[in-house]
PDB file of N, CA and C in Angstrom:
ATOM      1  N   UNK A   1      45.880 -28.100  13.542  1.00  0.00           N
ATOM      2  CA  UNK A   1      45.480 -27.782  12.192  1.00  0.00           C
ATOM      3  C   UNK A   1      46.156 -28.716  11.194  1.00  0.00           C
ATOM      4  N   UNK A   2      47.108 -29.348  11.695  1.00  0.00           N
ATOM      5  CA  UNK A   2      48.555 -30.114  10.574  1.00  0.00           C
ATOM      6  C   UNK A   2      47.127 -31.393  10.672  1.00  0.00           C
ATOM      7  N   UNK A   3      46.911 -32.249  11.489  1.00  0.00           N
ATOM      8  CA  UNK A   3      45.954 -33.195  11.307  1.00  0.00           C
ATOM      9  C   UNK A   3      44.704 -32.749  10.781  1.00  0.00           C
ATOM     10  N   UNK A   4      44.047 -31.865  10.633  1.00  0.00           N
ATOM     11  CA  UNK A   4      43.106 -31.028   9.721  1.00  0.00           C
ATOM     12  C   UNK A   4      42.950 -31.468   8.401  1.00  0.00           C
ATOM     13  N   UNK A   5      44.589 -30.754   7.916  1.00  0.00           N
ATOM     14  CA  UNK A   5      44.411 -30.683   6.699  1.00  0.00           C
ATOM     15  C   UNK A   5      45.457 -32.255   6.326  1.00  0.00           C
ATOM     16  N   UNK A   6      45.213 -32.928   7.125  1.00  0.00           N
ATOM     17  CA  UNK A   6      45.825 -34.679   6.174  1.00  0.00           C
ATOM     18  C   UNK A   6      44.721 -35.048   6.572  1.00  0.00           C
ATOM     19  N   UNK A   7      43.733 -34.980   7.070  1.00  0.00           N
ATOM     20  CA  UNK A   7      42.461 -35.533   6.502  1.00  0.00           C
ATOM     21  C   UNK A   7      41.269 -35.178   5.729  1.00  0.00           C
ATOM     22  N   UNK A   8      42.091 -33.719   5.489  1.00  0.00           N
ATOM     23  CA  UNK A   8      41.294 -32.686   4.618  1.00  0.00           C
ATOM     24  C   UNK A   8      41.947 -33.790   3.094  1.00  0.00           C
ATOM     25  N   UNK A   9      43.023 -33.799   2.668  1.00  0.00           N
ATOM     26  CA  UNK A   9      44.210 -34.361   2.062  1.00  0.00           C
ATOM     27  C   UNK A   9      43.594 -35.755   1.161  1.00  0.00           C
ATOM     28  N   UNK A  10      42.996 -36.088   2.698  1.00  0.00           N
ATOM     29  CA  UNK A  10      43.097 -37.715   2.043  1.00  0.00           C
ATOM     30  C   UNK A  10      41.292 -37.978   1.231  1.00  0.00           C
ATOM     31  N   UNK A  11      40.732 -37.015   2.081  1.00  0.00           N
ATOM     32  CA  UNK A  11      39.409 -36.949   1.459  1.00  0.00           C
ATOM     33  C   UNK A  11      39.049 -36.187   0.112  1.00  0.00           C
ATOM     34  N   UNK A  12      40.025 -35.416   0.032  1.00  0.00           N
ATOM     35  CA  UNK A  12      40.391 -34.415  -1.731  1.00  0.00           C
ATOM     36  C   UNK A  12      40.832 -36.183  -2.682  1.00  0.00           C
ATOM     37  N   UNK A  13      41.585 -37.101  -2.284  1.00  0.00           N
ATOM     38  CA  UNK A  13      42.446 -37.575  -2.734  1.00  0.00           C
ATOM     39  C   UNK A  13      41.246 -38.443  -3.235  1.00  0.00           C
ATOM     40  N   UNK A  14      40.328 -38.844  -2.255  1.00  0.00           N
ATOM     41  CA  UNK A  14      39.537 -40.075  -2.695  1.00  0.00           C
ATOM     42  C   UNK A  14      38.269 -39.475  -3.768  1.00  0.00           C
ATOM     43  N   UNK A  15      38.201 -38.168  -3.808  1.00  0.00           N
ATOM     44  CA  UNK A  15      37.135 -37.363  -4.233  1.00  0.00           C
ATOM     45  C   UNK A  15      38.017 -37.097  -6.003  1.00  0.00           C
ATOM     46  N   UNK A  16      38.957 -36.946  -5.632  1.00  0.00           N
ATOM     47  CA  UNK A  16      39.887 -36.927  -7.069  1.00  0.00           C
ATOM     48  C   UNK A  16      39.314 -38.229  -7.745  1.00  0.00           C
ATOM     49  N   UNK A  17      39.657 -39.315  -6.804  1.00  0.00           N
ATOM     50  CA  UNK A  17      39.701 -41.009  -8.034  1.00  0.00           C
ATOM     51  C   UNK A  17      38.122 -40.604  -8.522  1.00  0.00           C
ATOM     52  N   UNK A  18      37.192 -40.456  -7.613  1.00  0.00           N
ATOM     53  CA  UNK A  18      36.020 -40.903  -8.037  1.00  0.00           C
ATOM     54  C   UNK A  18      35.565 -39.413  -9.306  1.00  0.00           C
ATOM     55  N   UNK A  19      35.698 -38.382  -8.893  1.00  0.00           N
ATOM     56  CA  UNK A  19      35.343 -37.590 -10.023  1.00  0.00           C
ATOM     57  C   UNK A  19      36.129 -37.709 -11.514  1.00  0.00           C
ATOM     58  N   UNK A  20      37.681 -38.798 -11.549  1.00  0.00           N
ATOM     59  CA  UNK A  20      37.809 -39.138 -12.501  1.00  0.00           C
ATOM     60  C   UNK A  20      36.944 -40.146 -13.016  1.00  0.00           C
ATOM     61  N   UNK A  21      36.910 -41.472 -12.817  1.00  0.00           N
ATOM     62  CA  UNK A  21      35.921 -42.658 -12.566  1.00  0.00           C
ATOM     63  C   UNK A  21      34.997 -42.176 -13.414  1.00  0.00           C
ATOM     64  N   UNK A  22      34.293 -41.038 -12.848  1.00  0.00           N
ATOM     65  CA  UNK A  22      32.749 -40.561 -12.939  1.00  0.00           C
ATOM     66  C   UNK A  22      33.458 -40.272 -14.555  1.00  0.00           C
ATOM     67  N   UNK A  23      34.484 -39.040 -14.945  1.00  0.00           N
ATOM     68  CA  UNK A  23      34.618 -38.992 -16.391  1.00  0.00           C
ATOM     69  C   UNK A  23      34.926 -39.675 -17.192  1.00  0.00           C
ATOM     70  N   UNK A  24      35.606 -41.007 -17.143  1.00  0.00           N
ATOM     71  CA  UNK A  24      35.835 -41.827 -17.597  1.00  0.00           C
ATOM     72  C   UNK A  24      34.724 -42.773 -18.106  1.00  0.00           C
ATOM     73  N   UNK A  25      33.880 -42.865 -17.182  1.00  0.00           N
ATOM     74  CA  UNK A  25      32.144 -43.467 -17.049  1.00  0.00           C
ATOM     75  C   UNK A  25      31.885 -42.607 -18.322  1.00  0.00           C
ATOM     76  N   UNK A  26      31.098 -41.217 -17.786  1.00  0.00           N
ATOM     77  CA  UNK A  26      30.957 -40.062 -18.995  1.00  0.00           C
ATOM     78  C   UNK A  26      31.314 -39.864 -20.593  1.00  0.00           C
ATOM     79  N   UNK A  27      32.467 -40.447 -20.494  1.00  0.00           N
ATOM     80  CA  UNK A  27      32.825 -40.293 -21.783  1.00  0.00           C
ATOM     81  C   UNK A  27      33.107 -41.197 -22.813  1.00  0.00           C
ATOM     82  N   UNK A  28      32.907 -42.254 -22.059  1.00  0.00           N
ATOM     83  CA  UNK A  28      32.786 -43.429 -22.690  1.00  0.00           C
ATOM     84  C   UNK A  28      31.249 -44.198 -23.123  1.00  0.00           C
ATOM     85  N   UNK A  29      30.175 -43.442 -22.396  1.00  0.00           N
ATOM     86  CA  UNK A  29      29.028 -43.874 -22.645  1.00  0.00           C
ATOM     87  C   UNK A  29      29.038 -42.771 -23.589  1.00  0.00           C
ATOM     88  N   UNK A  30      29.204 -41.504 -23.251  1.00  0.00           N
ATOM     89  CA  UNK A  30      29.075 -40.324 -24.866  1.00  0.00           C
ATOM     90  C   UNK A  30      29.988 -40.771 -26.284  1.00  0.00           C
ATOM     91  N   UNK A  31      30.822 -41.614 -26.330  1.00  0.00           N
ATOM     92  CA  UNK A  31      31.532 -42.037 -27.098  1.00  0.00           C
ATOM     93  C   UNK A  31      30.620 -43.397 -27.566  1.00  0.00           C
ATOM     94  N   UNK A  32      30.079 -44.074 -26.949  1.00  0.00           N
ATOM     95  CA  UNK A  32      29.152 -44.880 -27.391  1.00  0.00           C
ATOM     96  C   UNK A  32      28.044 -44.850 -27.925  1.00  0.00           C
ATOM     97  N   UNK A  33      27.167 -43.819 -27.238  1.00  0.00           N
ATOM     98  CA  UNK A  33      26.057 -43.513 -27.969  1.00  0.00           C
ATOM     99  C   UNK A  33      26.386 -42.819 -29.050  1.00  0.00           C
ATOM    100  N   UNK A  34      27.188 -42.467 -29.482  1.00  0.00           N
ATOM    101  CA  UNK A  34      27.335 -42.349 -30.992  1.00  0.00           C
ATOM    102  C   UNK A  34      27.728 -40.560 -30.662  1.00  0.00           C
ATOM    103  N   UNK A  35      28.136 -39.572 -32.122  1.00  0.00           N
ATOM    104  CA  UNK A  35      28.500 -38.484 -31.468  1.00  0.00           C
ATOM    105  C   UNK A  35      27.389 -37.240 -31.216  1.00  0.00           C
ATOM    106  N   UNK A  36      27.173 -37.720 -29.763  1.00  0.00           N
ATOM    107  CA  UNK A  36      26.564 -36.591 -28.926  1.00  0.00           C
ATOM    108  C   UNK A  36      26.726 -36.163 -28.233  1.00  0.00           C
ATOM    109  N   UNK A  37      26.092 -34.531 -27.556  1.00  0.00           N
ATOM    110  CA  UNK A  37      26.574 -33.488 -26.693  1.00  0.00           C
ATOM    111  C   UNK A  37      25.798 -33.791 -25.400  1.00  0.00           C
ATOM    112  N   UNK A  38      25.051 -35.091 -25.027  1.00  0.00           N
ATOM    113  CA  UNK A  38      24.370 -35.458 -24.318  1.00  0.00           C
ATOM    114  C   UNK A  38      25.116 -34.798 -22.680  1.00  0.00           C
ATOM    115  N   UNK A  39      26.075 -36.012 -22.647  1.00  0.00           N
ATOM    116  CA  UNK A  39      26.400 -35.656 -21.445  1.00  0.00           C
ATOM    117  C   UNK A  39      27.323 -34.704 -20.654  1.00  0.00           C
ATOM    118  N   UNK A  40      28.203 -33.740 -22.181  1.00  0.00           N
ATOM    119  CA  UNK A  40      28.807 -32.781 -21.678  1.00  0.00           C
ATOM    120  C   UNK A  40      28.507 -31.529 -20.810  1.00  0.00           C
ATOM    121  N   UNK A  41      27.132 -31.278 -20.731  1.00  0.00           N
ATOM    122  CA  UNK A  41      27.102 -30.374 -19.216  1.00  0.00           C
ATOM    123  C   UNK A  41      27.388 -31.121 -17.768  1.00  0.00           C
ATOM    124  N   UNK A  42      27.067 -32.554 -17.897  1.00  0.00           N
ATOM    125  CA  UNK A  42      27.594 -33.267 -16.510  1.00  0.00           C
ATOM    126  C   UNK A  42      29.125 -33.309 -16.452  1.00  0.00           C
ATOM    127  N   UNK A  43      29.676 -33.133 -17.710  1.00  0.00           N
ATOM    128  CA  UNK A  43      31.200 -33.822 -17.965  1.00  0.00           C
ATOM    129  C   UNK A  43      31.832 -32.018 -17.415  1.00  0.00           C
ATOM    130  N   UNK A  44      31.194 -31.030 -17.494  1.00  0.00           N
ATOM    131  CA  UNK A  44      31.632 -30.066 -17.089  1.00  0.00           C
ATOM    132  C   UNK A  44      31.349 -29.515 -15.810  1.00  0.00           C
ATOM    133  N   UNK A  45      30.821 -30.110 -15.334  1.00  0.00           N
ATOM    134  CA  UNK A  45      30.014 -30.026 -13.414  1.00  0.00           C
ATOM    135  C   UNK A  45      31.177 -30.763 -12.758  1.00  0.00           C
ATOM    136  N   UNK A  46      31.346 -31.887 -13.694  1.00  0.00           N
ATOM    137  CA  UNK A  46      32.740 -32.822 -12.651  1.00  0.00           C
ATOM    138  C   UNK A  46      33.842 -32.232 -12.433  1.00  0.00           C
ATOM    139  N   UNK A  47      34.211 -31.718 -14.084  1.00  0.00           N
ATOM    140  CA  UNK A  47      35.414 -30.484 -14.078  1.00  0.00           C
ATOM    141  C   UNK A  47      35.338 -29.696 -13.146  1.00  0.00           C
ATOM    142  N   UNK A  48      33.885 -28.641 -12.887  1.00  0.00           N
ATOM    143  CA  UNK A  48      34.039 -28.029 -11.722  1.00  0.00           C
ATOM    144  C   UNK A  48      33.937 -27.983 -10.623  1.00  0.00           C
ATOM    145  N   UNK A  49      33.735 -29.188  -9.812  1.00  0.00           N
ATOM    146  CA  UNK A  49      34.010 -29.594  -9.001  1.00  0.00           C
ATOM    147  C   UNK A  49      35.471 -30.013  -8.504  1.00  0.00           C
ATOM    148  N   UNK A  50      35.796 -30.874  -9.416  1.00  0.00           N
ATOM    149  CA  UNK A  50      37.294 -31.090  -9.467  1.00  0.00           C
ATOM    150  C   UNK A  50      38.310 -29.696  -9.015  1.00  0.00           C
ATOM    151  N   UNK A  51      38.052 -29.011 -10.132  1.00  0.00           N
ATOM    152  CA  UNK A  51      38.990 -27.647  -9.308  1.00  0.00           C
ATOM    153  C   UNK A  51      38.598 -26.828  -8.413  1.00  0.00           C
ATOM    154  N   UNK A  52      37.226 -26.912  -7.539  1.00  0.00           N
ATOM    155  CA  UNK A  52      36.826 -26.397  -6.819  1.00  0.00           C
ATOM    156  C   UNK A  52      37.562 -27.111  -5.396  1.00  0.00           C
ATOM    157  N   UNK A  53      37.884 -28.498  -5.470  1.00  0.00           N
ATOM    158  CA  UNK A  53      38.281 -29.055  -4.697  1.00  0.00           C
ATOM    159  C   UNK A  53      40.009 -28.898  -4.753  1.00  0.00           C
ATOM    160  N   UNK A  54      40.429 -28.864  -5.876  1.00  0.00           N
ATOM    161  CA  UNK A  54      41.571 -28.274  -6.150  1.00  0.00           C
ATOM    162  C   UNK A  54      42.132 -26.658  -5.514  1.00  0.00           C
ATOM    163  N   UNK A  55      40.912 -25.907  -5.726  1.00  0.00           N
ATOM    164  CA  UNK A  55      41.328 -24.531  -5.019  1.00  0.00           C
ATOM    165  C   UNK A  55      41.605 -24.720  -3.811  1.00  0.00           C
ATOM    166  N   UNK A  56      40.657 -25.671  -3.019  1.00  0.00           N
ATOM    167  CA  UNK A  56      40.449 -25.597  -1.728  1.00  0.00           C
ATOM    168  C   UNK A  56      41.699 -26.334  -1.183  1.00  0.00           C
ATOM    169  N   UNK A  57      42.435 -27.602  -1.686  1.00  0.00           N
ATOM    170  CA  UNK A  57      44.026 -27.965  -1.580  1.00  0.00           C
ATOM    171  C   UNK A  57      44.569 -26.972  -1.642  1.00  0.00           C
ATOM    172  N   UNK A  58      44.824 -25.995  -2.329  1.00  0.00           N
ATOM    173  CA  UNK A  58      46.036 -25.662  -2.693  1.00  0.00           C
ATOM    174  C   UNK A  58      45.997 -23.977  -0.913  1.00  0.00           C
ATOM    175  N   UNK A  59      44.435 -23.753  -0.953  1.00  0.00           N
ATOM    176  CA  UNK A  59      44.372 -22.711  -0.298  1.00  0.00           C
ATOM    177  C   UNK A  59      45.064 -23.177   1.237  1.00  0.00           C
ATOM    178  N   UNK A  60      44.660 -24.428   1.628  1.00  0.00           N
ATOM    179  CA  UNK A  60      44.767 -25.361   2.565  1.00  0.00           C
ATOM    180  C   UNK A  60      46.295 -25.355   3.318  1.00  0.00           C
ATOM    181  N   UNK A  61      46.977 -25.509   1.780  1.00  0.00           N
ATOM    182  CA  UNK A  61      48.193 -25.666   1.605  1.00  0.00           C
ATOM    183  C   UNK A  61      48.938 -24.815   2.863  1.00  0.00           C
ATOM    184  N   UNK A  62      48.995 -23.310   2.087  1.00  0.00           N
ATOM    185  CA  UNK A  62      49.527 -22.313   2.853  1.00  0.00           C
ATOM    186  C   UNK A  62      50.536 -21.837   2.392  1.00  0.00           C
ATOM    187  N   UNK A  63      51.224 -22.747   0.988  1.00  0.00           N
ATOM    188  CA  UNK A  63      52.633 -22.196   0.776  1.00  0.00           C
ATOM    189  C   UNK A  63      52.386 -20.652   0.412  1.00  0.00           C
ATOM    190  N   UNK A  64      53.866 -20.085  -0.329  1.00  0.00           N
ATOM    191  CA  UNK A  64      54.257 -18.917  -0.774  1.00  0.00           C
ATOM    192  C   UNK A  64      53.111 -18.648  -2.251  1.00  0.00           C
ATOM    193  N   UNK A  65      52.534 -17.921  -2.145  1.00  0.00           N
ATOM    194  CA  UNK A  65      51.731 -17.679  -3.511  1.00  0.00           C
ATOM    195  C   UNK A  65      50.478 -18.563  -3.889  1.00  0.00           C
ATOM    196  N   UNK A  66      50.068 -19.292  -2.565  1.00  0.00           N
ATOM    197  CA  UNK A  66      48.845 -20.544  -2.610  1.00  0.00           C
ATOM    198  C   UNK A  66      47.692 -19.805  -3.081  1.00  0.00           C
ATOM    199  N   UNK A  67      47.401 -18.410  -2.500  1.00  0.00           N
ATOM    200  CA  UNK A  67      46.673 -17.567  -2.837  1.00  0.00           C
ATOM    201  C   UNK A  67      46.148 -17.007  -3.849  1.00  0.00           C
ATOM    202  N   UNK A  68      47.215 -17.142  -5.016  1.00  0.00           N
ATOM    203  CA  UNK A  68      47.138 -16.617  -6.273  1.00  0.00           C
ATOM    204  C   UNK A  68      46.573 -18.087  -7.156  1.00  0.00           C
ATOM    205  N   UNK A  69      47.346 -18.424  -6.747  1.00  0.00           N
ATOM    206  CA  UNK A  69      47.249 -20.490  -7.429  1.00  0.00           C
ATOM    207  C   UNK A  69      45.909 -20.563  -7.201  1.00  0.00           C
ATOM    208  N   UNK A  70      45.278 -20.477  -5.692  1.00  0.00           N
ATOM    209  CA  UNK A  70      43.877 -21.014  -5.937  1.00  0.00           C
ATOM    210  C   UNK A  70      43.013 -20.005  -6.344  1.00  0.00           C
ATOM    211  N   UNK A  71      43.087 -18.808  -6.287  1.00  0.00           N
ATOM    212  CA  UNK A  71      42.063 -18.090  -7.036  1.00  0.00           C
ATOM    213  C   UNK A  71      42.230 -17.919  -8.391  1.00  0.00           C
ATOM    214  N   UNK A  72      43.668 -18.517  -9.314  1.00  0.00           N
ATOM    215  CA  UNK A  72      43.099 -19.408 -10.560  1.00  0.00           C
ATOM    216  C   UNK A  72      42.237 -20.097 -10.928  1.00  0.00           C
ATOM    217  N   UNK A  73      42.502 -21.618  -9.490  1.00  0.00           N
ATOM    218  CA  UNK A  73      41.483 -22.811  -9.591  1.00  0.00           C
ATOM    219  C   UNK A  73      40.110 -22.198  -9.717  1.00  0.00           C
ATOM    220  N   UNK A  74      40.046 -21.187  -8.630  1.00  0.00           N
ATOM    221  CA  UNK A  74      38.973 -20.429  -8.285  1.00  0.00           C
ATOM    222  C   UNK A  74      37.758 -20.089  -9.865  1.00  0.00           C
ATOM    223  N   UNK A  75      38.810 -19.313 -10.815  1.00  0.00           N
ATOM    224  CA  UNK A  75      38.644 -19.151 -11.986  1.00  0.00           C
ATOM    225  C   UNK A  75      37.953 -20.046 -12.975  1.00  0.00           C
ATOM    226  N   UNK A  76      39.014 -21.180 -13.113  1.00  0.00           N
ATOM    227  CA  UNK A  76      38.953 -22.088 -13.781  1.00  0.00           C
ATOM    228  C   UNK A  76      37.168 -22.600 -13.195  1.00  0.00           C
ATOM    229  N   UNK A  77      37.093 -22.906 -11.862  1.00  0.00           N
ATOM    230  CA  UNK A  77      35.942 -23.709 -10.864  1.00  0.00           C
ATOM    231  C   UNK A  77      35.169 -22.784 -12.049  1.00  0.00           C
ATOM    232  N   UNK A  78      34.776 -21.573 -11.785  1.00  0.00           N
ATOM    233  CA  UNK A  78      33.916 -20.464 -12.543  1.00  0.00           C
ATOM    234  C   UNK A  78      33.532 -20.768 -14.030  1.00  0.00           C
ATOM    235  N   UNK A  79      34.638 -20.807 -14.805  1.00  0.00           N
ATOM    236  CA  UNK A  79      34.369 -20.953 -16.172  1.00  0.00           C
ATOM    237  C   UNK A  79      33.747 -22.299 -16.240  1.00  0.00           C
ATOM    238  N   UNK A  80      34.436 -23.177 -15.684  1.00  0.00           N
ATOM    239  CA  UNK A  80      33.752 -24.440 -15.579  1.00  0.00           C
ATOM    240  C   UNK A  80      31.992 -24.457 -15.394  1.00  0.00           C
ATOM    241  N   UNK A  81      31.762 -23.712 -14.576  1.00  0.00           N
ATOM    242  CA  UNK A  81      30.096 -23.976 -13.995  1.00  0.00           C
ATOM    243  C   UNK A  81      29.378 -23.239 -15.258  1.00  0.00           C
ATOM    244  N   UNK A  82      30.180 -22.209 -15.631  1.00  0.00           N
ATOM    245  CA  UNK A  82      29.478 -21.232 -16.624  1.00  0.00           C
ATOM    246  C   UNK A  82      28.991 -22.093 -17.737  1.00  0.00           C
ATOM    247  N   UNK A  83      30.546 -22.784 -18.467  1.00  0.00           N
ATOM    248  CA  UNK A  83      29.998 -23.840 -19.258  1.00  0.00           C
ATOM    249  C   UNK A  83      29.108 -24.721 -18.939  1.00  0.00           C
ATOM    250  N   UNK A  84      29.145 -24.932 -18.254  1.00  0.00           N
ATOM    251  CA  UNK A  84      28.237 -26.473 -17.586  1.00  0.00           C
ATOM    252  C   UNK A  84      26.536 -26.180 -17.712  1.00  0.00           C
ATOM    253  N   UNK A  85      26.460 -24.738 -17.278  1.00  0.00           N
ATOM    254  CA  UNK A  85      25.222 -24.011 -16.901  1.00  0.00           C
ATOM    255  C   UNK A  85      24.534 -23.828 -18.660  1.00  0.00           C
ATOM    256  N   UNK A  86      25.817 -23.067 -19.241  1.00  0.00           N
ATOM    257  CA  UNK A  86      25.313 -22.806 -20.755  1.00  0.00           C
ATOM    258  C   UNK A  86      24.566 -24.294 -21.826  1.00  0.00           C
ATOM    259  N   UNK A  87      26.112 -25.005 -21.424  1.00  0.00           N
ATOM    260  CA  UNK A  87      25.636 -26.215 -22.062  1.00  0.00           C
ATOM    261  C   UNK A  87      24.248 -27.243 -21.996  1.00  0.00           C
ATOM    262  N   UNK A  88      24.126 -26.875 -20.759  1.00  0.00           N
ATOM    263  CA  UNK A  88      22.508 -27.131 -19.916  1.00  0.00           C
ATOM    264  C   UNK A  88      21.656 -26.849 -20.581  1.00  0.00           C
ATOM    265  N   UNK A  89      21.771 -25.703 -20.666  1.00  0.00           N
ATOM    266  CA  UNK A  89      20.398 -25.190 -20.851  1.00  0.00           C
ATOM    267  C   UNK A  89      20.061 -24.818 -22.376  1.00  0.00           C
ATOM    268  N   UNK A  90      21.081 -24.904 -23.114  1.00  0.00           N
ATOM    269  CA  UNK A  90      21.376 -25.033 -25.180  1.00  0.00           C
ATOM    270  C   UNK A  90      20.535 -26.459 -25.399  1.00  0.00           C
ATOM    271  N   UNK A  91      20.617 -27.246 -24.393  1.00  0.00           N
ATOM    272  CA  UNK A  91      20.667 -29.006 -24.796  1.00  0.00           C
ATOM    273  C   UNK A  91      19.004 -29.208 -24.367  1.00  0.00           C
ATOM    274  N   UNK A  92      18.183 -28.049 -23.999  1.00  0.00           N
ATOM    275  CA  UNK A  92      16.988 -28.415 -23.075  1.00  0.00           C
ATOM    276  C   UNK A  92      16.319 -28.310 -24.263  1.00  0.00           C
TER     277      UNK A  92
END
């Protein structure tokens, strides 16, 4: 299971750079096109993804209280999609 989760590890790690990347992309083309709410339901899908992948580290983990920690992320993953979903569908 120890080799499991370091390649569970390293694939969170590479999924981290690129879902930053992706916001960095995001917010710099929304900062360009001048000020619009264009792409903030995508900019909030990345967010929740991000801590969805975050819950799943930390659950992975195993330490003392990982449990509580990721069903924060868990949380956070939630509010995230909610926004994402709302913002969606305000912008249609």
């Amino acid at each position: 299971m120890r080799r499991f989760a370091h390649h569970l590890n390293t694939i969170l790690n590479v999924l981290f750079a690129v879902l930053a990347v992706a916001l960095l992309v995001l917010g710099v083309l929304s900062l360009a096109s001048g000020p619009s709410l264009r792409y903030v339901p995508y900019m909030a899908g990345i967010c929740a993804l991000y801590y969805l992948a975050t819950a799943v580290k930390v659950f992975m983990q195993g330490e003392r209280r990982s449990a509580f920690r990721g069903a924060m992320f868990l949380l956070l993953t939630l509010l995230c999609a909610v926004f994402c979903f709302v913002t969606y569908r305000s912008l249609l």
